[in-house]
C-alpha atoms as a PDB file:
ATOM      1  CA  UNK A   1       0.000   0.000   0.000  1.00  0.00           C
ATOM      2  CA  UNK A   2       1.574   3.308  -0.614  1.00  0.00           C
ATOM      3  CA  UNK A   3       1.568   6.179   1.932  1.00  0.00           C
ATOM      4  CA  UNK A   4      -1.025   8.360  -0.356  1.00  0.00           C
ATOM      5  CA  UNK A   5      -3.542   5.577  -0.129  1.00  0.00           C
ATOM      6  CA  UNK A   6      -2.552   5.018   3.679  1.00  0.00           C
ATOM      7  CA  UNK A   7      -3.198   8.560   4.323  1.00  0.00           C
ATOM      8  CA  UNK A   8      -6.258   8.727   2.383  1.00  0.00           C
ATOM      9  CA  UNK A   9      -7.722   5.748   4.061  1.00  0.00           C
ATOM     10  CA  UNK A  10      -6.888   7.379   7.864  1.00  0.00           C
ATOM     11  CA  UNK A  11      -8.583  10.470   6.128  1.00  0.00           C
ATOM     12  CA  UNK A  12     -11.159   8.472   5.541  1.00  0.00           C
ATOM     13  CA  UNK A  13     -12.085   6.744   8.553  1.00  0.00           C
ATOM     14  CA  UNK A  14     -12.106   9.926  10.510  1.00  0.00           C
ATOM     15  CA  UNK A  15     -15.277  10.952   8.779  1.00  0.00           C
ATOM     16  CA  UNK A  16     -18.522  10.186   9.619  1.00  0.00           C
ATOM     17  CA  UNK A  17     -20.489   6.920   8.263  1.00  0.00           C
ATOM     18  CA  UNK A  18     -22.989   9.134   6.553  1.00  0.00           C
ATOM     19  CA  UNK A  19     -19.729  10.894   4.754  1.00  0.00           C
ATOM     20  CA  UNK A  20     -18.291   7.410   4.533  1.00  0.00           C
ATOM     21  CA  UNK A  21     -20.564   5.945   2.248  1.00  0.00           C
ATOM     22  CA  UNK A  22     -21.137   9.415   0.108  1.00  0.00           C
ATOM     23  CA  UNK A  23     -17.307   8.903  -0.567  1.00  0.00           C
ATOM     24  CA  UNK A  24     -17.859   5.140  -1.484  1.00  0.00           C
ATOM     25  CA  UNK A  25     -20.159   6.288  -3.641  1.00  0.00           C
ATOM     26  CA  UNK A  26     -18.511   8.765  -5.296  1.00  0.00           C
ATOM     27  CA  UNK A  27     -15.419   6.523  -6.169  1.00  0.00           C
ATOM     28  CA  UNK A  28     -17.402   4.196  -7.226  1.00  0.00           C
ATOM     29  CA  UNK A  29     -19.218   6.607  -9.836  1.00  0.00           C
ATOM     30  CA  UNK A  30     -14.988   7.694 -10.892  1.00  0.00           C
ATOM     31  CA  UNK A  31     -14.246   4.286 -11.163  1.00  0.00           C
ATOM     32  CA  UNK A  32     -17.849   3.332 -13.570  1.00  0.00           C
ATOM     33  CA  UNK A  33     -16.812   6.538 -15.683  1.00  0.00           C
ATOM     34  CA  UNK A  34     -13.404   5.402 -15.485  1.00  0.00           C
ATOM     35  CA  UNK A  35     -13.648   1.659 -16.774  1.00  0.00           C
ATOM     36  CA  UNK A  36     -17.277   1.299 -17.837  1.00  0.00           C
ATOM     37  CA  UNK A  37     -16.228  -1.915 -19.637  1.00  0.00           C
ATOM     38  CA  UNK A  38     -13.239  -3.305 -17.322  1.00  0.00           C
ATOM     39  CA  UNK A  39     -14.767  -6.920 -17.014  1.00  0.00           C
ATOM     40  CA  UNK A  40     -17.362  -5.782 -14.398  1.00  0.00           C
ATOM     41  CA  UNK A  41     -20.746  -5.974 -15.517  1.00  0.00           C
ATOM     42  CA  UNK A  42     -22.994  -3.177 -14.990  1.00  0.00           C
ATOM     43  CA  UNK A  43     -24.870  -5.387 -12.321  1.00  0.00           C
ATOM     44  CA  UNK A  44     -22.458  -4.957 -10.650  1.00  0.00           C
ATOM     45  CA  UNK A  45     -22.312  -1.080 -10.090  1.00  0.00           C
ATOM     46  CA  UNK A  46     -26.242  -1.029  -9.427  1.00  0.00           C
ATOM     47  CA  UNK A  47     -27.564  -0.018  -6.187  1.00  0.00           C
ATOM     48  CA  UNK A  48     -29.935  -2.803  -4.411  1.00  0.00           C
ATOM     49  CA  UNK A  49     -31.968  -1.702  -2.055  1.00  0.00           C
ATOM     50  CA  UNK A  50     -32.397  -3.674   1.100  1.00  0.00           C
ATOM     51  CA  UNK A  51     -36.028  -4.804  -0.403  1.00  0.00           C
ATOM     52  CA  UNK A  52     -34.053  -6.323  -3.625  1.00  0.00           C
ATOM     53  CA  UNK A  53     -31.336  -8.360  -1.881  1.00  0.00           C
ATOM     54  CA  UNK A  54     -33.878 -10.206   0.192  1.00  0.00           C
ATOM     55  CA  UNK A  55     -36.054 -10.873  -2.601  1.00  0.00           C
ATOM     56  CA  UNK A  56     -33.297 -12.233  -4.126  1.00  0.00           C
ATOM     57  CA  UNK A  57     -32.113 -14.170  -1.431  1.00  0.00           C
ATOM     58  CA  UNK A  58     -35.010 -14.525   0.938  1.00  0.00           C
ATOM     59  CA  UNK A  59     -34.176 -15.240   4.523  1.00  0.00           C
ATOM     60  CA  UNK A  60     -36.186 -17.493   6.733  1.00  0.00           C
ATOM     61  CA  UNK A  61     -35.954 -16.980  10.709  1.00  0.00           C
ATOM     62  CA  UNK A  62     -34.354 -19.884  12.515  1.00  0.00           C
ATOM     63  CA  UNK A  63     -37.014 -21.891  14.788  1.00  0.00           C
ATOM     64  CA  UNK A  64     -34.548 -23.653  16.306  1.00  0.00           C
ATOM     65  CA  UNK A  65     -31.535 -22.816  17.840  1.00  0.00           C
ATOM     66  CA  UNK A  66     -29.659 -25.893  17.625  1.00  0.00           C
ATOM     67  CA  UNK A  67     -29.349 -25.092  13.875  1.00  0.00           C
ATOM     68  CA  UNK A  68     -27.069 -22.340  15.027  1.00  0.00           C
ATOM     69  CA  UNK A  69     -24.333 -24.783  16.215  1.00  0.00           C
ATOM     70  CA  UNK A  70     -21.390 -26.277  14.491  1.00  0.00           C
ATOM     71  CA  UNK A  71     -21.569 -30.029  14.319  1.00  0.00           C
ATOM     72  CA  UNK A  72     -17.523 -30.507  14.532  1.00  0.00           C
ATOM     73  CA  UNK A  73     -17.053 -28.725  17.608  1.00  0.00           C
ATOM     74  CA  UNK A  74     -14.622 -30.224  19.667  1.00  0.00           C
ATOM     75  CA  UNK A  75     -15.901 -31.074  23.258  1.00  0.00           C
ATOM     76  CA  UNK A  76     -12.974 -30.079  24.746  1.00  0.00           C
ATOM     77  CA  UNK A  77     -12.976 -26.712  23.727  1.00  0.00           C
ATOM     78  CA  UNK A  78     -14.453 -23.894  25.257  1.00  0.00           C
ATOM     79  CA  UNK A  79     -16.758 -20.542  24.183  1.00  0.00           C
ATOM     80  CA  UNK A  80     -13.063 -18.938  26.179  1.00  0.00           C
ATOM     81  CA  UNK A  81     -10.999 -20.942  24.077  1.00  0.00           C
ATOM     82  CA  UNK A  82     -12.410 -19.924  21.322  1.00  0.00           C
ATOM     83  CA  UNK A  83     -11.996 -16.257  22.234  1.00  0.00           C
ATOM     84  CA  UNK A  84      -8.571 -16.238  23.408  1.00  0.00           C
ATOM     85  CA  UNK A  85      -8.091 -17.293  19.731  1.00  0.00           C
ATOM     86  CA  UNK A  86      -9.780 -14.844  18.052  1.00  0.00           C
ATOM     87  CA  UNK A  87      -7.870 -11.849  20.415  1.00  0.00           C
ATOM     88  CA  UNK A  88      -4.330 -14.104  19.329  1.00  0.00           C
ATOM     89  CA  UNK A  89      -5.301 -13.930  15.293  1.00  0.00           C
ATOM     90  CA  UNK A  90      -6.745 -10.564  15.681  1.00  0.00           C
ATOM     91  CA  UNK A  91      -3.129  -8.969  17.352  1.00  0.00           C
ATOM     92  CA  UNK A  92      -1.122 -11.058  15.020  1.00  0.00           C
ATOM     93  CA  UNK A  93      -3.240  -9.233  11.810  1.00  0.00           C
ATOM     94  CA  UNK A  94      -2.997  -5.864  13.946  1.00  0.00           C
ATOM     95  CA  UNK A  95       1.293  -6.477  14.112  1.00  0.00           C
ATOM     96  CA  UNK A  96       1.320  -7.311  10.484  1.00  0.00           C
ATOM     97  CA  UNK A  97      -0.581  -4.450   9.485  1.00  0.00           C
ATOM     98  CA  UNK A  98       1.540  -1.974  10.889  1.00  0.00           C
END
């Protein structure tokens, strides 16, 4: 990553969500006038509206619980185990993106 984009991307996450995702939007309108044929299809670049991604992909609520759960998990291991992972991976990512 170069320090311009680092910079911009600090830039960016000082602003507010709202401002966030008007700046999303607007590189993504630079990058549709940009490369209106660069293998993405113009599918891709449409906004979906909350209404048209779960008509696409309806979601049913889960009426049991126990569907929830993975199968493979070892008996041994614990909801803290599992944290104290997550925290390891997650510092490890942190010291390699620095």
């Amino acid at each position: 990553m170069t320090p311009k984009l680092r910079t911009l991307i600090l830039e960016a996450q000082m602003l507010d969500p709202q401002e966030q995702l008007e700046l999303i939007g607007a590189v993504s309108q630079l990058l549709r006038q940009r490369y209106p044929h660069h293998g993405v299809s113009s599918e891709f670049w449409k906004v979906h509206t909350l209404a048209d991604i779960l008509a696409a992909q309806p979601i049913q609520p889960v009426l049991d619980v126990s569907e929830l759960g993975l199968p493979s998990w070892p008996e041994d291991e614990t909801a803290d185990d599992v944290i104290a992972y997550l925290r390891k991976q997650r510092q490890q990512d942190r010291s390699r993106e620095a």
